[in-house]
N, C-alpha and C. Protein backbone atom coordinates (compact mmCIF):
# COMPACT_ATOMS: atom_id res chain seq x y z
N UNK A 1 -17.46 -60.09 -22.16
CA UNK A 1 -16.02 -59.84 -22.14
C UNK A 1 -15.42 -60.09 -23.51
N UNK A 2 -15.63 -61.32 -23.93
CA UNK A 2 -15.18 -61.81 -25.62
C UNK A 2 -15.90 -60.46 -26.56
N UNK A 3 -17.07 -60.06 -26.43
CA UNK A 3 -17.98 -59.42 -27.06
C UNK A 3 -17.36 -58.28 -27.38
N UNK A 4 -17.01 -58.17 -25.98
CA UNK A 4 -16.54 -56.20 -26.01
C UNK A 4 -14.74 -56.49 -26.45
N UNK A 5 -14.29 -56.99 -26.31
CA UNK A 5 -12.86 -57.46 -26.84
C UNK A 5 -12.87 -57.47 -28.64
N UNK A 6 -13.95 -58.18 -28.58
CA UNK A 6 -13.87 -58.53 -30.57
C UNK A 6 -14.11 -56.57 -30.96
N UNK A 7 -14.87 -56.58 -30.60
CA UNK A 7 -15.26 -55.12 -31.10
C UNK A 7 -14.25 -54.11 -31.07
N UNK A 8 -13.54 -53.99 -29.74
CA UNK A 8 -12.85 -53.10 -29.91
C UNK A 8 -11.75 -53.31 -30.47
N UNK A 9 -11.31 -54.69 -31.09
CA UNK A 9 -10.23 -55.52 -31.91
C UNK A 9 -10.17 -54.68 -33.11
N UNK A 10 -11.53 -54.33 -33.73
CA UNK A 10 -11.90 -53.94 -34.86
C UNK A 10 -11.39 -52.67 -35.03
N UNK A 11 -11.07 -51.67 -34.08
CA UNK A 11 -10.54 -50.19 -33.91
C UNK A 11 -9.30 -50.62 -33.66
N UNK A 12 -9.18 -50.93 -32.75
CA UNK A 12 -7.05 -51.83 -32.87
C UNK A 12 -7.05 -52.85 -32.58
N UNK A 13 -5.85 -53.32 -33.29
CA UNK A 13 -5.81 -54.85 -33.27
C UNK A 13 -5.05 -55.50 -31.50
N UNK A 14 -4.54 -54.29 -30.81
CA UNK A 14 -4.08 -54.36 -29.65
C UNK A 14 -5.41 -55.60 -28.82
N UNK A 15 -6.71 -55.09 -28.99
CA UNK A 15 -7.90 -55.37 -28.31
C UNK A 15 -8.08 -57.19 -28.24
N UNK A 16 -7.55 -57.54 -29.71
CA UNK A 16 -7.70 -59.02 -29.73
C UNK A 16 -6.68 -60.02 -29.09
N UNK A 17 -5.88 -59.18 -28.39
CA UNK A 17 -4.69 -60.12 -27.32
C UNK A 17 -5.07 -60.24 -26.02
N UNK A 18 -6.39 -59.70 -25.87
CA UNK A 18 -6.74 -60.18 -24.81
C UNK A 18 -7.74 -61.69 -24.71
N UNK A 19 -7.81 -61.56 -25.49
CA UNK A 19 -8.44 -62.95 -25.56
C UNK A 19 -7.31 -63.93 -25.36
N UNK A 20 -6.20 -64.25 -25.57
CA UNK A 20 -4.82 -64.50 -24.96
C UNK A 20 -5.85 -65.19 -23.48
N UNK A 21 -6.37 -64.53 -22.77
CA UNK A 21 -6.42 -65.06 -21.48
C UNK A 21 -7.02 -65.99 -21.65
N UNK A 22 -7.98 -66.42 -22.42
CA UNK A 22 -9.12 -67.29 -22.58
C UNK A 22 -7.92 -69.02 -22.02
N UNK A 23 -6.69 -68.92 -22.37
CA UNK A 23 -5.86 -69.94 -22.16
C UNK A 23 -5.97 -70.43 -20.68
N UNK A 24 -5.76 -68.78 -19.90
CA UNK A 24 -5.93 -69.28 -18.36
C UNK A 24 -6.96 -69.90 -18.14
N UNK A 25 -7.93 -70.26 -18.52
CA UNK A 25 -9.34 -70.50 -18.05
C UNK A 25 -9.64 -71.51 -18.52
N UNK A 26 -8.93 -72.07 -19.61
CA UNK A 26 -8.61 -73.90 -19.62
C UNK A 26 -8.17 -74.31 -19.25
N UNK A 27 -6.88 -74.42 -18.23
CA UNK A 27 -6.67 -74.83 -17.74
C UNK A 27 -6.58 -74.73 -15.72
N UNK A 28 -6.94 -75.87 -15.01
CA UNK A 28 -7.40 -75.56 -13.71
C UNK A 28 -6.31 -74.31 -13.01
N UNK A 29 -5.03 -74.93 -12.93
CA UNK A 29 -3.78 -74.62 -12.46
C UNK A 29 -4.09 -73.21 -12.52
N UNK A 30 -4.26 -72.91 -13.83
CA UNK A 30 -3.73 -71.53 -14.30
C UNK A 30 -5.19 -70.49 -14.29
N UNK A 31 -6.00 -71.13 -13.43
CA UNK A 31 -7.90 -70.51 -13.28
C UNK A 31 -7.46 -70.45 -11.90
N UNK A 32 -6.87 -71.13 -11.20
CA UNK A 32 -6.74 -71.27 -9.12
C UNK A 32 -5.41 -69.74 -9.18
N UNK A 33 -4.61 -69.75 -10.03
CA UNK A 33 -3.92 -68.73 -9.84
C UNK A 33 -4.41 -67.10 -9.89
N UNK A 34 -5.01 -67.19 -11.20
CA UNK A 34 -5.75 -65.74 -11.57
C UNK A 34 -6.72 -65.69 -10.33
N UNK A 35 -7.64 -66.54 -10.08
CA UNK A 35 -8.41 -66.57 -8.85
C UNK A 35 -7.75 -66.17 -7.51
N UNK A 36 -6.54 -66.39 -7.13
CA UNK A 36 -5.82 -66.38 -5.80
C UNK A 36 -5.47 -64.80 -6.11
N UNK A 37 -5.62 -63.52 -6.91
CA UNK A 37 -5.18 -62.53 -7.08
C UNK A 37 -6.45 -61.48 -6.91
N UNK A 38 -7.29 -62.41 -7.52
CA UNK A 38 -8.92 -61.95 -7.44
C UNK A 38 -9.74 -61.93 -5.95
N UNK A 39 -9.56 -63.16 -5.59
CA UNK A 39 -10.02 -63.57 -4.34
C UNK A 39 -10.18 -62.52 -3.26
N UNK A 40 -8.79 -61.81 -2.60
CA UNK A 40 -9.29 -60.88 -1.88
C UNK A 40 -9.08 -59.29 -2.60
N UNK A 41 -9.83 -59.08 -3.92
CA UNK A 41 -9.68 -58.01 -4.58
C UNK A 41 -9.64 -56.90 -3.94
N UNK A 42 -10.92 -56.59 -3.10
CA UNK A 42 -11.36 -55.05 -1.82
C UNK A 42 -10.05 -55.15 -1.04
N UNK A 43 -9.84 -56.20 -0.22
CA UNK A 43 -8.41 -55.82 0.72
C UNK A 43 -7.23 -55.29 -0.21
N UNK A 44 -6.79 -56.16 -1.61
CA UNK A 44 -5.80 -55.77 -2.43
C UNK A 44 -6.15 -54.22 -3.11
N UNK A 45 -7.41 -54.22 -3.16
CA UNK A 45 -6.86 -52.68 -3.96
C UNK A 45 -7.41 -51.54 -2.68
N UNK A 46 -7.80 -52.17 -1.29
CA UNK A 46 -7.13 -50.96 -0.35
C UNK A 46 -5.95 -51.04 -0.36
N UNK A 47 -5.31 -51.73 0.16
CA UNK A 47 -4.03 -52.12 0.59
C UNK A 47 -2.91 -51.50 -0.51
N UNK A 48 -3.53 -51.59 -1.43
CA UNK A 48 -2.66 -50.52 -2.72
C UNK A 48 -3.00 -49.15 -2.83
N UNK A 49 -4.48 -48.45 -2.52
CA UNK A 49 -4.34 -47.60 -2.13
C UNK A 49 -3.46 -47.15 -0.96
N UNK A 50 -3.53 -47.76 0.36
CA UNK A 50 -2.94 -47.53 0.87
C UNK A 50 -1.93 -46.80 0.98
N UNK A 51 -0.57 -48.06 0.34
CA UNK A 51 0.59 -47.84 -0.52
C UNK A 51 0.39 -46.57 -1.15
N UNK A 52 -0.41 -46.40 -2.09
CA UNK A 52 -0.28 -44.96 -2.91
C UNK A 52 -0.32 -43.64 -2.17
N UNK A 53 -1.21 -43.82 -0.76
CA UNK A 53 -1.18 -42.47 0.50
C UNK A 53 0.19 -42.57 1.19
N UNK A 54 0.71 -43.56 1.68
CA UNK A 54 1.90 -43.36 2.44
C UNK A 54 2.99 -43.26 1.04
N UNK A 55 2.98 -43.75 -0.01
CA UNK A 55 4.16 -42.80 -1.02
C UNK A 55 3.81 -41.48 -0.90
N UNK A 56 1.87 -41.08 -1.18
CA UNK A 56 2.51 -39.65 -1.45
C UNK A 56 2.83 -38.92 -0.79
N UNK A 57 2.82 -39.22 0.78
CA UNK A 57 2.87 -38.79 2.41
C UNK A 57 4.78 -38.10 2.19
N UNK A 58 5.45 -39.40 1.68
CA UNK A 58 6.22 -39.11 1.49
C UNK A 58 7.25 -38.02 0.54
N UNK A 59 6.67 -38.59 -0.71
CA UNK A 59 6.69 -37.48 -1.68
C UNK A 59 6.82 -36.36 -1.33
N UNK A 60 5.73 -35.92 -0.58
CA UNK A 60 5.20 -34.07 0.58
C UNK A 60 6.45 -33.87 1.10
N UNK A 61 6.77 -34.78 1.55
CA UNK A 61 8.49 -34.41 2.63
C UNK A 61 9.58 -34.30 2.16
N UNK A 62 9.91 -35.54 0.75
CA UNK A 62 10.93 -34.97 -0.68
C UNK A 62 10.83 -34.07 -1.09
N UNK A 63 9.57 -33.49 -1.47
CA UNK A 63 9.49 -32.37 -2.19
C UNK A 63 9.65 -31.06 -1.71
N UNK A 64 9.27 -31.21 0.08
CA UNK A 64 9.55 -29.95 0.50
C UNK A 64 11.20 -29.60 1.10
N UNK A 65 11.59 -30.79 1.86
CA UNK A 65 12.73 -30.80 2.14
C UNK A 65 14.40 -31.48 1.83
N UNK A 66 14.00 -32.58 0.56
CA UNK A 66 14.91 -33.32 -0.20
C UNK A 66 14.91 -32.48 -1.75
N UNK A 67 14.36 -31.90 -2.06
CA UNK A 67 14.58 -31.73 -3.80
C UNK A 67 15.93 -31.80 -4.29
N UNK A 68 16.80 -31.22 -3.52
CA UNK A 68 17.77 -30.95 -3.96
C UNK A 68 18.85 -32.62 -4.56
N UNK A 69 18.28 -33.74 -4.01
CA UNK A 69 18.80 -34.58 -4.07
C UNK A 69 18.48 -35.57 -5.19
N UNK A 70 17.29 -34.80 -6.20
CA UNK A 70 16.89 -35.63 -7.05
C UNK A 70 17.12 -35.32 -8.30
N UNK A 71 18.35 -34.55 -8.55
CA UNK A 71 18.92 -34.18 -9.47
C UNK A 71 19.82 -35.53 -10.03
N UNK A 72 19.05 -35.59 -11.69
CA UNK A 72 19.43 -37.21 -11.95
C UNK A 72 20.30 -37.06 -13.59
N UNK A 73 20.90 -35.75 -13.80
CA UNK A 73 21.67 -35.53 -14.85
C UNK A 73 23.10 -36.01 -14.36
N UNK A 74 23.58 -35.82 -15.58
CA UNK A 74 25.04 -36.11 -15.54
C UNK A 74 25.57 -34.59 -15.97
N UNK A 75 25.39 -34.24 -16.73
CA UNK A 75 26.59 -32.52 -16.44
C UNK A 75 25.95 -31.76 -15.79
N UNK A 76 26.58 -30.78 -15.39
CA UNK A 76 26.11 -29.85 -14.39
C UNK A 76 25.27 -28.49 -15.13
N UNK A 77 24.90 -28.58 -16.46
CA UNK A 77 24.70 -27.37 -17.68
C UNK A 77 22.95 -27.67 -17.32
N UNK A 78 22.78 -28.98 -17.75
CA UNK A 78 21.19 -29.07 -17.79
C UNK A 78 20.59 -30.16 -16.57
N UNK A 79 20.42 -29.98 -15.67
CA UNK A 79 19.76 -30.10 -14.68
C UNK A 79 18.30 -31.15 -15.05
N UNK A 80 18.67 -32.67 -14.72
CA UNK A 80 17.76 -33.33 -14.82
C UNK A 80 16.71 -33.72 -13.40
N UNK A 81 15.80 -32.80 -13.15
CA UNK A 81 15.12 -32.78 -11.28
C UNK A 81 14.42 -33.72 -11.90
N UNK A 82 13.85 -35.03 -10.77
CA UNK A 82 12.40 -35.66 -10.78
C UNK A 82 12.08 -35.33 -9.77
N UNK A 83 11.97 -34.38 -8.96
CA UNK A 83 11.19 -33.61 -8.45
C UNK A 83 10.51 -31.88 -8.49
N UNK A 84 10.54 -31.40 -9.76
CA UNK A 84 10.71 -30.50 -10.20
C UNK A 84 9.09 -29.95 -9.38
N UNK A 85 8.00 -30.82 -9.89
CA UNK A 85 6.98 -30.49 -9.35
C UNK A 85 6.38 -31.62 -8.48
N UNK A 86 4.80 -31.31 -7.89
CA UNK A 86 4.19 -32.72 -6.89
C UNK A 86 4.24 -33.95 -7.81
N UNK A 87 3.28 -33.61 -8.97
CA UNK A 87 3.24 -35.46 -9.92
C UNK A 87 4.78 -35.89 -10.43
N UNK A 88 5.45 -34.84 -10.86
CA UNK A 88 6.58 -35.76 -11.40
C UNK A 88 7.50 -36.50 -9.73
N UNK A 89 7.46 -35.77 -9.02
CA UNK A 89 7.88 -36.74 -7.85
C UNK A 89 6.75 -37.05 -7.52
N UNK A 90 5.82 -37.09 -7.67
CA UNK A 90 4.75 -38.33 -7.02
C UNK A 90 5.20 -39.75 -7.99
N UNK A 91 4.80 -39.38 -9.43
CA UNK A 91 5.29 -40.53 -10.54
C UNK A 91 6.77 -41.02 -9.96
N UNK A 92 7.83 -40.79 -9.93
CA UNK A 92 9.12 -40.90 -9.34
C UNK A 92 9.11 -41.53 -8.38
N UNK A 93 8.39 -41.24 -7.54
CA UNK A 93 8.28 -42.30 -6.43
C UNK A 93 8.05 -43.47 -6.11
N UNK A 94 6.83 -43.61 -7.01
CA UNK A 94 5.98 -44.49 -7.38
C UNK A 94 6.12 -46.00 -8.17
N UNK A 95 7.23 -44.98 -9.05
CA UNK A 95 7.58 -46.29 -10.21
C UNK A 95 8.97 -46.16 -10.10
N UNK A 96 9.79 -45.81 -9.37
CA UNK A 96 11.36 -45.76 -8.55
C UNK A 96 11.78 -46.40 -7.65
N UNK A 97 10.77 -45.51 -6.99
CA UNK A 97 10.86 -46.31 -5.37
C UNK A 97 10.42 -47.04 -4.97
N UNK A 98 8.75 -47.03 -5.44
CA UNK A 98 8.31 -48.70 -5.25
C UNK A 98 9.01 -49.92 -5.38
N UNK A 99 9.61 -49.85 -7.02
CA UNK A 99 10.25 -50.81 -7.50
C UNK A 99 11.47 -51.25 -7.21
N UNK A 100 12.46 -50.28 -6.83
CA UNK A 100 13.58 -50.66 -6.10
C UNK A 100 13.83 -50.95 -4.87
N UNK A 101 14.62 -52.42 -4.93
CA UNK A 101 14.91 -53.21 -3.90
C UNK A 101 14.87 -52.32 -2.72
N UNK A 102 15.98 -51.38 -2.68
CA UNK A 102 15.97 -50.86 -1.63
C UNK A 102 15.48 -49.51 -1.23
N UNK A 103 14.24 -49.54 -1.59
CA UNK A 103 13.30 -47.85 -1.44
C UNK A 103 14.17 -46.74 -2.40
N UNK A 104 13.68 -46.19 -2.24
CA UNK A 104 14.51 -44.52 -2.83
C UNK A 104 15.20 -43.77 -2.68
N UNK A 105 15.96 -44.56 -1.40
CA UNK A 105 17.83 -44.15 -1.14
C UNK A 105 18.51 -44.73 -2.37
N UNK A 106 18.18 -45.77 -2.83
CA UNK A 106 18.80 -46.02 -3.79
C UNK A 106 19.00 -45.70 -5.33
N UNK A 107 18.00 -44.70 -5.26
CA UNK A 107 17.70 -44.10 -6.76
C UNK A 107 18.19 -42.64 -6.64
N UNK A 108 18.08 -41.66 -5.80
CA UNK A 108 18.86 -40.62 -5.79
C UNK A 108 19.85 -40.27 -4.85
N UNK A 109 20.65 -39.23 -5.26
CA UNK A 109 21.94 -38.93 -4.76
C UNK A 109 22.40 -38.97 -3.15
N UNK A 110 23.47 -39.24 -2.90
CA UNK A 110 23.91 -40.08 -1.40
C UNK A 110 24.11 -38.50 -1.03
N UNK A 111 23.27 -38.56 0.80
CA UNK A 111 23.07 -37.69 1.34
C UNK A 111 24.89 -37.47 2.26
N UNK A 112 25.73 -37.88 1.84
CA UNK A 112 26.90 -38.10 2.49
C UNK A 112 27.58 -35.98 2.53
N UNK A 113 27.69 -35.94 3.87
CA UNK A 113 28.19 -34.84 3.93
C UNK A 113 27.31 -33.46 3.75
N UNK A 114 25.97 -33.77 3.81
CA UNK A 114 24.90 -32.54 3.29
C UNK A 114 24.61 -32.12 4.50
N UNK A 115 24.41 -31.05 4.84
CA UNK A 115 23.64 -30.57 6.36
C UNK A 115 22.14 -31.69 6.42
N UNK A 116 21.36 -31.89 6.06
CA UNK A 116 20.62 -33.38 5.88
C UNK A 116 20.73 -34.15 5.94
N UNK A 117 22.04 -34.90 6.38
CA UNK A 117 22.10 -35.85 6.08
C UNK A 117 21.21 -36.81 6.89
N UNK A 118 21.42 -36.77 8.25
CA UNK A 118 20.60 -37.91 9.24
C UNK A 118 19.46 -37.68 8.75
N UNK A 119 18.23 -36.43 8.51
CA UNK A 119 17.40 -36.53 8.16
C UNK A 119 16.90 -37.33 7.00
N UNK A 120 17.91 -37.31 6.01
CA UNK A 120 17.70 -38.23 5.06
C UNK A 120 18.01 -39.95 5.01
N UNK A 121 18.76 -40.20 6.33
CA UNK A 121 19.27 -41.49 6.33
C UNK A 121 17.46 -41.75 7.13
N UNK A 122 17.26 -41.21 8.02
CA UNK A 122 16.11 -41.51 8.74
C UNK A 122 14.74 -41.14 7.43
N UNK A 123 14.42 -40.77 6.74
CA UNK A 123 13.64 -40.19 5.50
C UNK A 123 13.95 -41.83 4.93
N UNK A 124 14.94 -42.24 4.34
CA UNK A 124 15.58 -43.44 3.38
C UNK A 124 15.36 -44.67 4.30
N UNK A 125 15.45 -44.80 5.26
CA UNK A 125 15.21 -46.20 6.35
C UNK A 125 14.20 -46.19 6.42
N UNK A 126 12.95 -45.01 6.92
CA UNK A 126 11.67 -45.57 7.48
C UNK A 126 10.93 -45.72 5.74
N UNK A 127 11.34 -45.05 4.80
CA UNK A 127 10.77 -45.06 3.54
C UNK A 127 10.82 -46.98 3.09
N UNK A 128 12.05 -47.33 3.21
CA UNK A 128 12.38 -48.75 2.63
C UNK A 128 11.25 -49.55 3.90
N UNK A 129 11.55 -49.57 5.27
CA UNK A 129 10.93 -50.41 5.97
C UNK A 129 9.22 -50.28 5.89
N UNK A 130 8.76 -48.73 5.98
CA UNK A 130 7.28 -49.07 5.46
C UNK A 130 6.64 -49.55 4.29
N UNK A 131 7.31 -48.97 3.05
CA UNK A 131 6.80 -48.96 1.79
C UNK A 131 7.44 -50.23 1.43
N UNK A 132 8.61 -50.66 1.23
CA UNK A 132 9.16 -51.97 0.68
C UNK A 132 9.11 -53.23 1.65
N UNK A 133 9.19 -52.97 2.88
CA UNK A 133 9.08 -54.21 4.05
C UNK A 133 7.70 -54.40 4.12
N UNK A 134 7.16 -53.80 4.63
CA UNK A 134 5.32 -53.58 5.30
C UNK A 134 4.55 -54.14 4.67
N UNK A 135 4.22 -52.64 3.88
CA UNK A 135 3.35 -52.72 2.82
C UNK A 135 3.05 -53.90 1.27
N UNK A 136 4.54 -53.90 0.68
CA UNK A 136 4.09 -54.75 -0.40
C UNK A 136 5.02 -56.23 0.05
N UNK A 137 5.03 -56.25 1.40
CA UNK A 137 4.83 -57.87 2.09
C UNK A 137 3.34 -58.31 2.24
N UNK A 138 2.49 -56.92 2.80
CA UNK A 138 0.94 -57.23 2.87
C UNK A 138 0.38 -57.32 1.39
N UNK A 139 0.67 -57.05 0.33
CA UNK A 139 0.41 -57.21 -0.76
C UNK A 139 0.65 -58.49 -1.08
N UNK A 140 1.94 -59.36 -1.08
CA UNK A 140 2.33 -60.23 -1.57
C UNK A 140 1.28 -61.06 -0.36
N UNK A 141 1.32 -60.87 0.78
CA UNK A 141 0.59 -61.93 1.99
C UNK A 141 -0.80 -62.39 1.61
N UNK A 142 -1.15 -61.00 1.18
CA UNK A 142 -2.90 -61.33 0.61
C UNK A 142 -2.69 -62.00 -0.54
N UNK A 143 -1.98 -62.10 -1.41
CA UNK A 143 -2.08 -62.98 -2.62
C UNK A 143 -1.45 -64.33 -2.59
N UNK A 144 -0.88 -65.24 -1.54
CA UNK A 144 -0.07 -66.08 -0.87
C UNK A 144 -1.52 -66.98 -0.50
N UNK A 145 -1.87 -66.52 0.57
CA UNK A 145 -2.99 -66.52 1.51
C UNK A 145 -3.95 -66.86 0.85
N UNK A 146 -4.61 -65.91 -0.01
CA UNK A 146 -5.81 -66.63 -1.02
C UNK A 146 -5.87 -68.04 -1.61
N UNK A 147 -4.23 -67.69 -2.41
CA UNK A 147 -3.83 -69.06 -3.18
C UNK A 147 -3.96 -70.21 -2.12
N UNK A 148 -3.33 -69.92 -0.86
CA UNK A 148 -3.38 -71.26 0.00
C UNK A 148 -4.83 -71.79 0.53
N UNK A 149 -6.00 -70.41 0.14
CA UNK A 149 -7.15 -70.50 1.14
C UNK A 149 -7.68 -71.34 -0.31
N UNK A 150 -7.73 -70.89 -1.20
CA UNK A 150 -8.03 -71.83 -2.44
C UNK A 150 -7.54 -73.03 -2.52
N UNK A 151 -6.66 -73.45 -2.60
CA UNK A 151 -6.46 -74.69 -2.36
C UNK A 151 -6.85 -75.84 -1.36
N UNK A 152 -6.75 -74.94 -0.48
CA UNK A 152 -7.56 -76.11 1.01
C UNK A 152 -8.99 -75.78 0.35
N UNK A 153 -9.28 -74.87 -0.03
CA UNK A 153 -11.41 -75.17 -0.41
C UNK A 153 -11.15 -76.66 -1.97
N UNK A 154 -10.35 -76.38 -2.78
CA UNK A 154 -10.01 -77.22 -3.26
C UNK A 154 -9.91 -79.00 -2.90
N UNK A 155 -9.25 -78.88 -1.84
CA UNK A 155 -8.87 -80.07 -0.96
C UNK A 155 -9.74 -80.65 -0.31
N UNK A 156 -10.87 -79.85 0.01
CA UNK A 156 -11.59 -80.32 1.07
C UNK A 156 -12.93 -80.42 -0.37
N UNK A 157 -13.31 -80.26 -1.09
CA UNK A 157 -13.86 -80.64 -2.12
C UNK A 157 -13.71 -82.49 -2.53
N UNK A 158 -12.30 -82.51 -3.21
CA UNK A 158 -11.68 -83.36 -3.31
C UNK A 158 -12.02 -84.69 -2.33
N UNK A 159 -11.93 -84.45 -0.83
CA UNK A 159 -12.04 -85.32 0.10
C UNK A 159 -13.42 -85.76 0.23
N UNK A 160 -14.14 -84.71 0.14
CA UNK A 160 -15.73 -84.81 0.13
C UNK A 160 -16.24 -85.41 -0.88
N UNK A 161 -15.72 -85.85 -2.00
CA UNK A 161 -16.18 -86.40 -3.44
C UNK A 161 -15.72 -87.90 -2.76
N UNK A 162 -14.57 -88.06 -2.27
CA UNK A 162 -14.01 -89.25 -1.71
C UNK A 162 -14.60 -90.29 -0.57
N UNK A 163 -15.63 -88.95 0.30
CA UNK A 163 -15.61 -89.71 1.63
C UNK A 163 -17.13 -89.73 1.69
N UNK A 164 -17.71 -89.05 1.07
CA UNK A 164 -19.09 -88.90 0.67
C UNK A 164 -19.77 -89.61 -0.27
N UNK A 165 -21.15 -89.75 -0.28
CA UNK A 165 -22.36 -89.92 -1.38
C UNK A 165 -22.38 -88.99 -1.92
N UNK A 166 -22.16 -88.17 -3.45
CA UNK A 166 -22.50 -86.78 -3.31
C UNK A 166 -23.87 -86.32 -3.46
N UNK A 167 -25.19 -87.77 -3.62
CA UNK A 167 -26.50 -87.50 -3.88
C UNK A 167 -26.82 -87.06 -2.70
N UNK A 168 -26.34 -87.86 -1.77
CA UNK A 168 -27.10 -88.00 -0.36
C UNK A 168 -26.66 -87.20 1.06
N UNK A 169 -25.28 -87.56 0.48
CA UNK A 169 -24.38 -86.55 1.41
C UNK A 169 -23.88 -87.77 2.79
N UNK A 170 -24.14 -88.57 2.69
CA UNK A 170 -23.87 -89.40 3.94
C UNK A 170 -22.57 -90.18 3.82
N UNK A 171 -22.05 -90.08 4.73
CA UNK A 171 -20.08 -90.49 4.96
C UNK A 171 -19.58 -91.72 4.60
N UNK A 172 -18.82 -92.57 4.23
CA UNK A 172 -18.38 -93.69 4.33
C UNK A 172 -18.12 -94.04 5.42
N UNK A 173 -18.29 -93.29 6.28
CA UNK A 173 -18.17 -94.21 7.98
C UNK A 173 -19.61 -94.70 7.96
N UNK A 174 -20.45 -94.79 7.86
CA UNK A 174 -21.58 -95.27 8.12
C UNK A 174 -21.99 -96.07 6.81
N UNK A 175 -21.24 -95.70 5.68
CA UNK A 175 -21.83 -97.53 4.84
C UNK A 175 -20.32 -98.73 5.23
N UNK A 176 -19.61 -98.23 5.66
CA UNK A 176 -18.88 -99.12 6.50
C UNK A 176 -18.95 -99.98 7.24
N UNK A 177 -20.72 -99.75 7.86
CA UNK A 177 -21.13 -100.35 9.13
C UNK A 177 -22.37 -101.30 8.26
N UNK A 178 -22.80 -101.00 7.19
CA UNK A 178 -23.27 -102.03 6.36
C UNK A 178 -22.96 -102.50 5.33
N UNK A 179 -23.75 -104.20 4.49
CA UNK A 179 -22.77 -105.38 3.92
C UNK A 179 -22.68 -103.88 2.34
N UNK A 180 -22.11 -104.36 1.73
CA UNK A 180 -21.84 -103.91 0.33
C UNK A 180 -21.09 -102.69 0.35
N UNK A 181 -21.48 -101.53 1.54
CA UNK A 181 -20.22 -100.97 1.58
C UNK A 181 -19.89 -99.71 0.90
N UNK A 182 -19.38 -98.33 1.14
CA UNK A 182 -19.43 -97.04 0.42
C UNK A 182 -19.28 -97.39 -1.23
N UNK A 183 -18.16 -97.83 -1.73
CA UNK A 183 -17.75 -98.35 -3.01
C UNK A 183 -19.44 -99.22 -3.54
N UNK A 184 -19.75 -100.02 -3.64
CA UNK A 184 -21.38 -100.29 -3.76
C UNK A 184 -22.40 -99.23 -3.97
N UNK A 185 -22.35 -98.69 -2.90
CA UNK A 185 -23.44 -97.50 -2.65
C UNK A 185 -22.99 -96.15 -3.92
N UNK A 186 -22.08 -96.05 -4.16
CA UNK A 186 -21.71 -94.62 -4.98
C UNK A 186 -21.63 -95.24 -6.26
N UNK A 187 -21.24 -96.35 -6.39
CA UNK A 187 -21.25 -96.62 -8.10
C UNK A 187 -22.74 -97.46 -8.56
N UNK A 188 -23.22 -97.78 -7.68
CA UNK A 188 -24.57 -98.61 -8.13
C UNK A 188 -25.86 -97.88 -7.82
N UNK A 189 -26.03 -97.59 -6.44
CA UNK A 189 -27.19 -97.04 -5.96
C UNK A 189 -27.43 -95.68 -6.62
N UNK A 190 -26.54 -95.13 -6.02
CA UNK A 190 -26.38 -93.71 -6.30
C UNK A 190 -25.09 -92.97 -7.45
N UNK A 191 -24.76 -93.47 -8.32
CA UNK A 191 -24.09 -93.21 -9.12
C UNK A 191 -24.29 -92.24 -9.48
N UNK A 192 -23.33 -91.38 -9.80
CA UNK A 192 -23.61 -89.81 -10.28
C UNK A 192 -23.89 -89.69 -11.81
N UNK A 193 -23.53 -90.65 -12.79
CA UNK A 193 -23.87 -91.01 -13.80
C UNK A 193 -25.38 -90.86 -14.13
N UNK A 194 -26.13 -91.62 -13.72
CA UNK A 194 -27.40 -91.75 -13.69
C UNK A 194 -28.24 -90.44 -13.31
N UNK A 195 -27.55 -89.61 -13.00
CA UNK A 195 -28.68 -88.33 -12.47
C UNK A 195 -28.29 -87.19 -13.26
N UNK A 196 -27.52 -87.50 -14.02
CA UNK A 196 -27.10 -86.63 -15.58
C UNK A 196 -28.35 -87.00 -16.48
């Protein structure tokens, strides 16, 4: 990773800011986070495909029966469409509507008074509730979820260093029940020191 970074540093200097990350990875905090994004990678980048089939599902239905509404100029001489063709309203969608709070009623023109209109209030509601409610809640859920599933593997690590021998593996409930006692047994007998 460093290897192929330095090298391609050498063709642009863009290449050597990635090493920038090397920071996350000193410190724990900031290694459990990048990890909680990683963790369920296959579900996250279906789940974004996903997302990308039901935008362009949609897109198909702007483009065939909304165009008219994505006229995003201000004078009436030159005609600014983002839906002129499929990619520029696919792109439009994508990085519009994804991103805005409230789906892609909110980025083009109010269907108020158009023979369309319900179609488009119903087009603009189920658009916000699948794509902005649903979907990148399941996005944010899987990356929530990891972080929390990391942390309890974390935790239960932690406890096990605590409640355990880690040579032997045997509990402090049971050197409890003899004289000298878990504290004895982990720093003298079996000290982890000593097997370095």
């Amino acid at each position: 990773w460093y290897t192929t970074m330095s090298i391609l540093g050498h063709y642009n200097n863009f290449f050597f800011a990635a090493h920038l990350l090397d920071i996350a990875m000193g410190f724990k905090t900031l290694r459990t986070i990048l990890s909680s994004v990683t963790h369920n990678g296959k579900q996250l980048v279906l789940t974004v495909g996903l997302l990308a089939v039901v935008v362009y599902l949609y897109t198909v239905v702007a483009f065939n029966f909304f165009r008219k509404f994505y006229n995003k100029s201000e004078d009436e001489d030159e005609p600014d469409m983002k839906c002129d063709d499929m990619m520029t309203c696919y792109l439009f969608h994508m990085y519009v509507g994804v991103r805005a709070g409230g789906g892609i009623g909110d980025e083009i023109e109010d269907p108020a008074g158009d023979p369309y209109e319900m179609y488009r209030i119903v087009f603009d509601i189920t658009f916000f509730f699948f794509v902005i409610v649903i979907l990148l809640a399941i996005i944010q859920g899987l990356i929530i979820d990891a972080f929390g599933e990391l942390r309890d593997q974390q935790e239960q690590v932690r406890e096990d260093m605590e409640t355990k021998c880690f040579i032997c593996g045997i509990g402090n409930d049971y050197f409890d029940t003899i004289p000298h006692g878990f504290e004895t047994h982990t720093l003298q007998e079996h000290n982890l020191a000593n097997y370095l």
